[in-house]
Structures are given as C-alpha cells and as structure tokens.
N, C-alpha and C. Protein backbone atom coordinates (compact mmCIF):
# COMPACT_ATOMS: atom_id res chain seq x y z
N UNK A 1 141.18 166.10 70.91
CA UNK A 1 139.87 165.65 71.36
C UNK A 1 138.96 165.53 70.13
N UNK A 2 138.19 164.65 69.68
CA UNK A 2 137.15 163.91 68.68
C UNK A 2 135.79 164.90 69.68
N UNK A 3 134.91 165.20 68.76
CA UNK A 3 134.01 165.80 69.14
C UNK A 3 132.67 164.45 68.56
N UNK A 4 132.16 163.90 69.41
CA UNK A 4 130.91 162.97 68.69
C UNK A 4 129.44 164.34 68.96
N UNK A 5 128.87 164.58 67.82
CA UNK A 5 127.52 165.34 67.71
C UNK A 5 126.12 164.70 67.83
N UNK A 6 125.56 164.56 68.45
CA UNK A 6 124.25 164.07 68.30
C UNK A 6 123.38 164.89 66.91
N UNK A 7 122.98 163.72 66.30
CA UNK A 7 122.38 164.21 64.75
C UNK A 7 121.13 165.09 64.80
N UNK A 8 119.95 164.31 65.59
CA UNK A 8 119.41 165.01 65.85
C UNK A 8 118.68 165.95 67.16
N UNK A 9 119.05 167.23 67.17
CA UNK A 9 119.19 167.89 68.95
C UNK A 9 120.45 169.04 68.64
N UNK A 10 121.86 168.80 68.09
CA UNK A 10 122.63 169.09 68.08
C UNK A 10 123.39 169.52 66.57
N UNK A 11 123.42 168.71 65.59
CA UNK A 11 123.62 169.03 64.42
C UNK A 11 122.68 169.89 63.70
N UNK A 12 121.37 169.25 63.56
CA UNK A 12 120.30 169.67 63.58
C UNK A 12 118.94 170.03 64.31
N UNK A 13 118.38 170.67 64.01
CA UNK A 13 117.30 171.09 65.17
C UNK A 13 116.38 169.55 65.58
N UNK A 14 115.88 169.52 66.21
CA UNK A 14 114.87 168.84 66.41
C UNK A 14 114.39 168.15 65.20
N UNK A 15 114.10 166.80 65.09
CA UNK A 15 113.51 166.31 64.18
C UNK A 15 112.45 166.55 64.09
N UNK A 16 111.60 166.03 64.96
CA UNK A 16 109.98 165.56 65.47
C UNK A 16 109.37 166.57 65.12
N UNK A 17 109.59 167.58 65.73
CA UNK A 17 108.64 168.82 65.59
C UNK A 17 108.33 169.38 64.24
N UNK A 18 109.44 169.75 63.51
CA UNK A 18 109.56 169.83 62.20
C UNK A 18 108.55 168.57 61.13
N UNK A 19 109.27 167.45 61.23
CA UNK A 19 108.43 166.02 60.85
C UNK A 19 107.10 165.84 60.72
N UNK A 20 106.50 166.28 62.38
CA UNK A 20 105.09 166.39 62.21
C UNK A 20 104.06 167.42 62.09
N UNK A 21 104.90 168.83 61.77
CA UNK A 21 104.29 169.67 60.89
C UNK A 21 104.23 169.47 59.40
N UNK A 22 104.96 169.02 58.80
CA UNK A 22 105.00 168.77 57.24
C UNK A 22 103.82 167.63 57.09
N UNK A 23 104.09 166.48 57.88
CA UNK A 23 103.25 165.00 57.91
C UNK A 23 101.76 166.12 58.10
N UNK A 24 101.80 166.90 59.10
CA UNK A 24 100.10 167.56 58.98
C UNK A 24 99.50 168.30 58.00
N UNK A 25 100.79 169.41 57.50
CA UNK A 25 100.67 170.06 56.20
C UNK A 25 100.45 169.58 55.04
N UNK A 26 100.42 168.48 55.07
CA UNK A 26 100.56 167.53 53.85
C UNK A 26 99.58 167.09 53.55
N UNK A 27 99.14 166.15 54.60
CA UNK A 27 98.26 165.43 54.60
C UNK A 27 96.66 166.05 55.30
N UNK A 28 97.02 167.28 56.26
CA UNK A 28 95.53 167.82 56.13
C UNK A 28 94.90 167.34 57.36
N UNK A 29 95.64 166.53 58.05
CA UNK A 29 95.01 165.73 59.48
C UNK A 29 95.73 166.60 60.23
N UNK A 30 94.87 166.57 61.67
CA UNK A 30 95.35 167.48 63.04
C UNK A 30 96.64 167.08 63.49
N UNK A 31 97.35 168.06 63.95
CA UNK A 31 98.70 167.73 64.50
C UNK A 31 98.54 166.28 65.77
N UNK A 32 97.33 166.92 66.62
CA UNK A 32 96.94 165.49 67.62
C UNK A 32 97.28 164.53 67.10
N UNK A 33 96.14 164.50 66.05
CA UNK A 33 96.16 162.98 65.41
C UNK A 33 97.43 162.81 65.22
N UNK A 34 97.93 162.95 64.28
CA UNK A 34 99.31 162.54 63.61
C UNK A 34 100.45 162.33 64.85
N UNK A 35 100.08 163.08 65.52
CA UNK A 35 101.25 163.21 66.79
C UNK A 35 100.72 161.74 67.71
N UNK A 36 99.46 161.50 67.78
CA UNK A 36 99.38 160.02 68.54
C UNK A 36 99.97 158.67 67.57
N UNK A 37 99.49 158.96 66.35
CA UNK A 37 100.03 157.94 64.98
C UNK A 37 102.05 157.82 65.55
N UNK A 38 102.44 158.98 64.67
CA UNK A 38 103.71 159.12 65.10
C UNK A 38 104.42 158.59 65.95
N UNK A 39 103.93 158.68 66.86
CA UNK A 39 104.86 158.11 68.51
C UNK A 39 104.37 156.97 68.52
N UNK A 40 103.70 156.58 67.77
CA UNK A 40 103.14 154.39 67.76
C UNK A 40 103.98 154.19 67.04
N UNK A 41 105.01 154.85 65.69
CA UNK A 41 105.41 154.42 64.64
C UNK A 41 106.68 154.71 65.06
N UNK A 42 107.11 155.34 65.99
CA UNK A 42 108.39 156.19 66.64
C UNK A 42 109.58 155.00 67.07
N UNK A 43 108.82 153.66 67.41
CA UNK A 43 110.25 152.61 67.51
C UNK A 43 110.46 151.62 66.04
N UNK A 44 109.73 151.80 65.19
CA UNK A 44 109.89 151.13 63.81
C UNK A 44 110.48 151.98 62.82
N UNK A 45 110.10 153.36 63.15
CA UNK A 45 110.87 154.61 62.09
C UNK A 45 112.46 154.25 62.73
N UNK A 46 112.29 154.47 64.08
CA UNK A 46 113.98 154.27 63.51
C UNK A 46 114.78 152.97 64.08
N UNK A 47 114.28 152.38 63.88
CA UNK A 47 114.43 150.49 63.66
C UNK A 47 114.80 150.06 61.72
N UNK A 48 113.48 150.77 61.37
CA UNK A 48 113.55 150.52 59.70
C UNK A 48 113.70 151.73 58.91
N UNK A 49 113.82 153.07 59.06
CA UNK A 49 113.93 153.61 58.32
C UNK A 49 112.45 154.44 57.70
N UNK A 50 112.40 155.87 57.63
CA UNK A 50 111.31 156.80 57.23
C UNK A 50 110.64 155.85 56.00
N UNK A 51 110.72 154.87 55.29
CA UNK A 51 109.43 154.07 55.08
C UNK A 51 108.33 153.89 55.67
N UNK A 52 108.11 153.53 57.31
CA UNK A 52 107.28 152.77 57.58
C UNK A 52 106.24 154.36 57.81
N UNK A 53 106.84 155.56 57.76
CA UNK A 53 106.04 156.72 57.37
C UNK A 53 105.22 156.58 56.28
N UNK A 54 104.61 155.42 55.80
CA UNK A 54 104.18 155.20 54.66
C UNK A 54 102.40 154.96 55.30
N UNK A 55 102.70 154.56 56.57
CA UNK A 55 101.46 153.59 57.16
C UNK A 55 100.73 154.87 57.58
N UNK A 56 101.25 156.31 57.54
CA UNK A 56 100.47 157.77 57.75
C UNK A 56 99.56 157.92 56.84
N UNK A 57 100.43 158.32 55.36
CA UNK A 57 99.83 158.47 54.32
C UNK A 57 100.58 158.44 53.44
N UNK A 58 100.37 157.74 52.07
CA UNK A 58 101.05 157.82 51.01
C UNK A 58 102.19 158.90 50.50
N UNK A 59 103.21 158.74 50.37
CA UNK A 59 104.33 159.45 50.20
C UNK A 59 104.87 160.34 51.35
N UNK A 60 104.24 160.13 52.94
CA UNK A 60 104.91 160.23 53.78
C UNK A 60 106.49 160.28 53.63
N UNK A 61 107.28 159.20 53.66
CA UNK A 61 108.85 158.88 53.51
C UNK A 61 109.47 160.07 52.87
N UNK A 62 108.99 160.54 51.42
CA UNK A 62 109.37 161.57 50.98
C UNK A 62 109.84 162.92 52.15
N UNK A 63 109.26 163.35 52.88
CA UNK A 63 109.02 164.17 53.69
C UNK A 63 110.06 164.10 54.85
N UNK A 64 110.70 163.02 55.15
CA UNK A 64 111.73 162.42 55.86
C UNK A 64 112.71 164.21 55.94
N UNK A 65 113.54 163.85 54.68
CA UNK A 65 115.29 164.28 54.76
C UNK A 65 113.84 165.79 55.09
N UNK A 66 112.91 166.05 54.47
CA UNK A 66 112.78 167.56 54.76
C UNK A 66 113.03 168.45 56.25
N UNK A 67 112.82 167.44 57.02
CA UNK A 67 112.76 167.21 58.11
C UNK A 67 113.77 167.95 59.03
N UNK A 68 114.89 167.62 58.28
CA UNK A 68 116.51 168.24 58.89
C UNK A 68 116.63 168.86 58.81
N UNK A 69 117.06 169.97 59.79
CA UNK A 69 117.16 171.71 59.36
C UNK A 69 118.40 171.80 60.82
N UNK A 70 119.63 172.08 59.41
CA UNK A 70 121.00 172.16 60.43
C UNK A 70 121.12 173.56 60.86
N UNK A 71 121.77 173.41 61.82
CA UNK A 71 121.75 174.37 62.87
C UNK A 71 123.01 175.33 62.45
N UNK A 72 123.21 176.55 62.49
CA UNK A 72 124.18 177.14 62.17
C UNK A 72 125.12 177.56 62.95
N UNK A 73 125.56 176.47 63.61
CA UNK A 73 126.29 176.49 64.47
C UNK A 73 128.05 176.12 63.69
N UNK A 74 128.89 176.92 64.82
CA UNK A 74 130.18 176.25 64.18
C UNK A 74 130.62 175.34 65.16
N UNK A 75 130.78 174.03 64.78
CA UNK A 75 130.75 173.03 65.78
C UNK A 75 132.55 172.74 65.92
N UNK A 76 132.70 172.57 67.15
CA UNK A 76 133.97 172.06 66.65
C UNK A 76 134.86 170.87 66.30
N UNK A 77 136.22 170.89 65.69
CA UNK A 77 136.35 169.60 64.64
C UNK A 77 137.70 169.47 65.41
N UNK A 78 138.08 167.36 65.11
CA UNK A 78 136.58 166.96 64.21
C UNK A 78 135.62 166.52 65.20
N UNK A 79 134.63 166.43 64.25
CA UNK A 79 133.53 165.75 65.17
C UNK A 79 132.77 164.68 63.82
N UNK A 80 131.73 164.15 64.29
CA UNK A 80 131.63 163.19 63.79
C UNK A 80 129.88 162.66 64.44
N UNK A 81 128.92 162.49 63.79
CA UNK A 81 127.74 162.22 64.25
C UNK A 81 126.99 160.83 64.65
N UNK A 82 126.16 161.49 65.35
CA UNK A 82 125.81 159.83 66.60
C UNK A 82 124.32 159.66 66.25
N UNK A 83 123.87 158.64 66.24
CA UNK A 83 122.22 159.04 66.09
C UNK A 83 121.49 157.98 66.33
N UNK A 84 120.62 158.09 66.47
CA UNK A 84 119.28 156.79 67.19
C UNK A 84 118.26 157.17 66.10
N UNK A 85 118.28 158.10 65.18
CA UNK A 85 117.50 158.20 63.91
C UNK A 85 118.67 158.42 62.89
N UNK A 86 117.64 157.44 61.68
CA UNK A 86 118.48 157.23 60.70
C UNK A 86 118.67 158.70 59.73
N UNK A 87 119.81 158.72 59.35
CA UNK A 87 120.12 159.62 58.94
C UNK A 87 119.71 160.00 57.47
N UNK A 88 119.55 161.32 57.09
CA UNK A 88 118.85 161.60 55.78
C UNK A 88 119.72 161.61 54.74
N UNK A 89 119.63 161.55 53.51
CA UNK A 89 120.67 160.98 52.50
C UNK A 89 121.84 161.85 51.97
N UNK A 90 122.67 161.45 52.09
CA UNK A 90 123.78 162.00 52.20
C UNK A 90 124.88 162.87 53.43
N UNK A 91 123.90 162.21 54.42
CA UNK A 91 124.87 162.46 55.96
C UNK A 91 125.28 161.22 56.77
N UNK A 92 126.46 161.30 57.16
CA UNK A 92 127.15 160.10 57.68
C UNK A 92 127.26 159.79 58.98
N UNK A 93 126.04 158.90 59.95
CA UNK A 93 126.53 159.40 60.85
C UNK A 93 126.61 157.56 61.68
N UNK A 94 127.05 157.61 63.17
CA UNK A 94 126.88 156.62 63.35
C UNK A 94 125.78 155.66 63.62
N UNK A 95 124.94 154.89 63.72
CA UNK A 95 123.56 154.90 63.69
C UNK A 95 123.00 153.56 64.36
N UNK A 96 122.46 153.76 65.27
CA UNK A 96 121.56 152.53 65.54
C UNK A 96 120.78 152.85 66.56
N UNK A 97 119.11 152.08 66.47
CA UNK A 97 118.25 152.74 67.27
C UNK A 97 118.46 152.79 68.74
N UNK A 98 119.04 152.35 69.11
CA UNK A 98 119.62 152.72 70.94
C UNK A 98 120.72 153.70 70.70
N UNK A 99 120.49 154.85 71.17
CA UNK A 99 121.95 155.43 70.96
C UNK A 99 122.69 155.38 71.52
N UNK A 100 122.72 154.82 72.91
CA UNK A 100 124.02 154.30 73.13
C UNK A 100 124.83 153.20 72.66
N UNK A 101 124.11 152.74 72.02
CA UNK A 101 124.86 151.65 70.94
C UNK A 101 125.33 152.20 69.68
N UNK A 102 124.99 153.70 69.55
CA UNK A 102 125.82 154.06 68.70
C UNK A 102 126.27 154.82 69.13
N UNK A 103 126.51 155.28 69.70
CA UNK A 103 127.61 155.83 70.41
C UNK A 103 128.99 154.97 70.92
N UNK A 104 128.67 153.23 71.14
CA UNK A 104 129.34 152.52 71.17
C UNK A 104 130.27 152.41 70.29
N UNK A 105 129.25 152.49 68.43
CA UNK A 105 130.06 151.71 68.01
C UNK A 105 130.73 153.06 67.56
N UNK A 106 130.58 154.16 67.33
CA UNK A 106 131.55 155.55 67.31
C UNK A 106 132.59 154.96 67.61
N UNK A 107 132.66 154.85 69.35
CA UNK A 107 134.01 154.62 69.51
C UNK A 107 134.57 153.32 69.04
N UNK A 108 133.94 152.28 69.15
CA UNK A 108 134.85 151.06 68.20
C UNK A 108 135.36 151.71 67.07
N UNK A 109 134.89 152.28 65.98
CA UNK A 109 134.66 152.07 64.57
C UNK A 109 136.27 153.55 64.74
N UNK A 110 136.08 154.02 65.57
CA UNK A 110 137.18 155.50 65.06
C UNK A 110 138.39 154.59 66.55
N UNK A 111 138.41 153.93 67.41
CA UNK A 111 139.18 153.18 67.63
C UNK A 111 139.61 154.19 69.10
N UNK A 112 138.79 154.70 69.72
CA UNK A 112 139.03 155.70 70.79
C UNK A 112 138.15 155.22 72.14
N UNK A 113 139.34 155.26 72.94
CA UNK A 113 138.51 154.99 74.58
C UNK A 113 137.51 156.40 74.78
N UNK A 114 136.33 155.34 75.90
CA UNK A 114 135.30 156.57 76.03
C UNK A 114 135.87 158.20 76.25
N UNK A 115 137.40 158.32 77.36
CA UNK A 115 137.62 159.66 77.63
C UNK A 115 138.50 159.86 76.00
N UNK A 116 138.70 159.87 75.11
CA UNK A 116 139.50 160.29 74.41
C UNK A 116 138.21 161.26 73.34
N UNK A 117 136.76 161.47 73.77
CA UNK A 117 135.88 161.91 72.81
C UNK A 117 135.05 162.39 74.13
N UNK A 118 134.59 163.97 73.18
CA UNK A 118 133.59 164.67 73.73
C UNK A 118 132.25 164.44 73.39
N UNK A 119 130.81 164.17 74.02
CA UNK A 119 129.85 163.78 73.27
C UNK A 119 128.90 164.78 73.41
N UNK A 120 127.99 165.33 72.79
CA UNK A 120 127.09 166.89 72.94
C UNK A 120 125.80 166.19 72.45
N UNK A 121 124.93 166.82 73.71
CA UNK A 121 123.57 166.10 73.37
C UNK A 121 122.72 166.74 74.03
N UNK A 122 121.32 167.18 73.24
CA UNK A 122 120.23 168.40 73.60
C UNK A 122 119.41 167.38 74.82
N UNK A 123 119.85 166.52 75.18
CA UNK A 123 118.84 165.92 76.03
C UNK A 123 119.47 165.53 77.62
N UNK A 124 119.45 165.60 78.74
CA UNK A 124 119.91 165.26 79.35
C UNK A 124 120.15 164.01 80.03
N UNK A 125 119.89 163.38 79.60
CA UNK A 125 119.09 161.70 79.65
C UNK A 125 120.41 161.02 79.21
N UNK A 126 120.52 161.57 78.33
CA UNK A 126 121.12 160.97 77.02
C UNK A 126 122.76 161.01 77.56
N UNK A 127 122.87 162.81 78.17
CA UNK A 127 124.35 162.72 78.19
C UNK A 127 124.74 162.13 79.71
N UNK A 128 124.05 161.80 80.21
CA UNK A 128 123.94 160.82 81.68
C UNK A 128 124.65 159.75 81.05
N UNK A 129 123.20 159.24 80.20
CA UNK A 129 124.32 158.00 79.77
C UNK A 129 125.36 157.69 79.17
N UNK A 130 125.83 158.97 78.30
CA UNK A 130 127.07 158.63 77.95
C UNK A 130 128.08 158.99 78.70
N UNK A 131 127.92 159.71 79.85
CA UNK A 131 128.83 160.02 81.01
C UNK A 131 128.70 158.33 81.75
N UNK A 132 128.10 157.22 81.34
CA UNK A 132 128.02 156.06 82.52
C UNK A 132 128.73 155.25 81.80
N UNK A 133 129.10 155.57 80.13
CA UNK A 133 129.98 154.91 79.12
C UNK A 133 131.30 155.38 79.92
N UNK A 134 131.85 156.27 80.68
CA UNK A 134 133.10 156.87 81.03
C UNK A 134 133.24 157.97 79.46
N UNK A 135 132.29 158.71 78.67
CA UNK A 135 132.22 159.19 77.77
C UNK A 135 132.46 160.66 78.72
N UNK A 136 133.06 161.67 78.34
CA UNK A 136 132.50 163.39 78.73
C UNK A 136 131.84 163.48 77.94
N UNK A 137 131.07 164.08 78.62
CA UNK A 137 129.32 163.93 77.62
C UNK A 137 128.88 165.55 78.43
N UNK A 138 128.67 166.34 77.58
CA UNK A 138 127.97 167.95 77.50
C UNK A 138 126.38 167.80 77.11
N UNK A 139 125.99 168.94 77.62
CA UNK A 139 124.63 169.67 77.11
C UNK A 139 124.85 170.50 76.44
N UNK A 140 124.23 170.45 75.35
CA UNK A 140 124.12 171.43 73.89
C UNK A 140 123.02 172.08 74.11
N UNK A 141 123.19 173.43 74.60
CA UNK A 141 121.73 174.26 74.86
C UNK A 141 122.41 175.36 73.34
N UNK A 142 121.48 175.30 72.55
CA UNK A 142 121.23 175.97 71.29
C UNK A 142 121.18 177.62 71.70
C-alpha cells in the first residue's frame, strides 16, 4: 500500500495559522487585518506561488518556507505528498491548486489505481473527496 500525505494538515502542521502570525509579527499589523488581506490573496498564493505575499508587505514571500513546521510524526512508507499549496523549497510533493487534481495526478504520475493508495487528510471535506476518487481516504487527527 502507497501512503499519499497531505502536505499541509498532515505532514506538517497547519500552514495558515503559523503564516499569519509571522506576516503579523513582522509587519506589526493586527492579525484581523492580515487575516482579511490573506484569505483575498488565498486563491493566487496557491495558483502562483508565496510571491504574490508580496502585495502584504515587502519581503512577505521570504516568510513562506518559515511557515512549515513538520509534525513528528512517524508516517508510514512509502508515502509520498499531495498538496493544493505549493510546496516550500526543497520538498517534493504533488501539487496543484485543486487538490484533487493533485491527488489525480499522484496517481497518474506513480501509475496506481485509486484503491491501490491510502490518502490522510486533516480535513474532512477533503477525504470525502478522495473517497469519491474510489481513493481510501483517512482522517489524520494529530
């Protein structure tokens, strides 16, 4: 069994939360604020990539990979990561902003029907839908 990980929820903690404490720490503006900014910028960040974190405040993007804070979990192998946010530099995962389209192309790209892979995902939404791929799809409660 192929284990697919959701990148962020499952590999790593939560993005967001993390993200827009640093973006506030940084920059000195209220979490509100930044948190209404954020979620306007939330389908272009991961469309284009922690650049358009630029339109916050200058050197935003930087602040990106800080963002990731892996979970110390022992996951089991192999597995292989899925993500609807782009991944921080030097992690490989599969990627495109619908995640079930990457989750799609997971399975194209490693060459496995939906039941031949387990998929783990902190959201329940998420593993609905990859249970409607014919995926087994789990909840990852941390």
């Amino acid at each position: 069994m192929v284990h697919l990980l959701d990148l962020s929820g499952v590999y790593f903690e939560p993005l967001e939360p993390h993200l827009l404490r640093l973006l506030s720490e940084r920059s000195g503006e209220p979490l509100f604020y930044l948190s209404q900014a954020f979620y306007g910028l939330l389908p272009r960040l991961k469309e284009e990539g922690p650049g358009v974190l630029e339109a916050l405040f200058p050197g935003a993007s930087r602040l990106y990979p800080l963002a990731f804070r892996r979970r110390p979990h022992a996951f089991p192998e192999p597995f292989f990561l899925v993500s609807d946010w782009p991944p921080p530099e030097g992690v490989s995962a599969f990627f495109h902003p619908e995640k079930v389209q990457a989750l799609a192309l997971a399975l194209e790209a490693l060459g496995l029907p939906p039941e031949g892979v387990r998929y783990w995902d902190d959201n329940p939404l998420w593993v609905e839908r990859a249970r409607a791929l014919g995926v087994r799809a789990e909840l990852f409660r941390p």
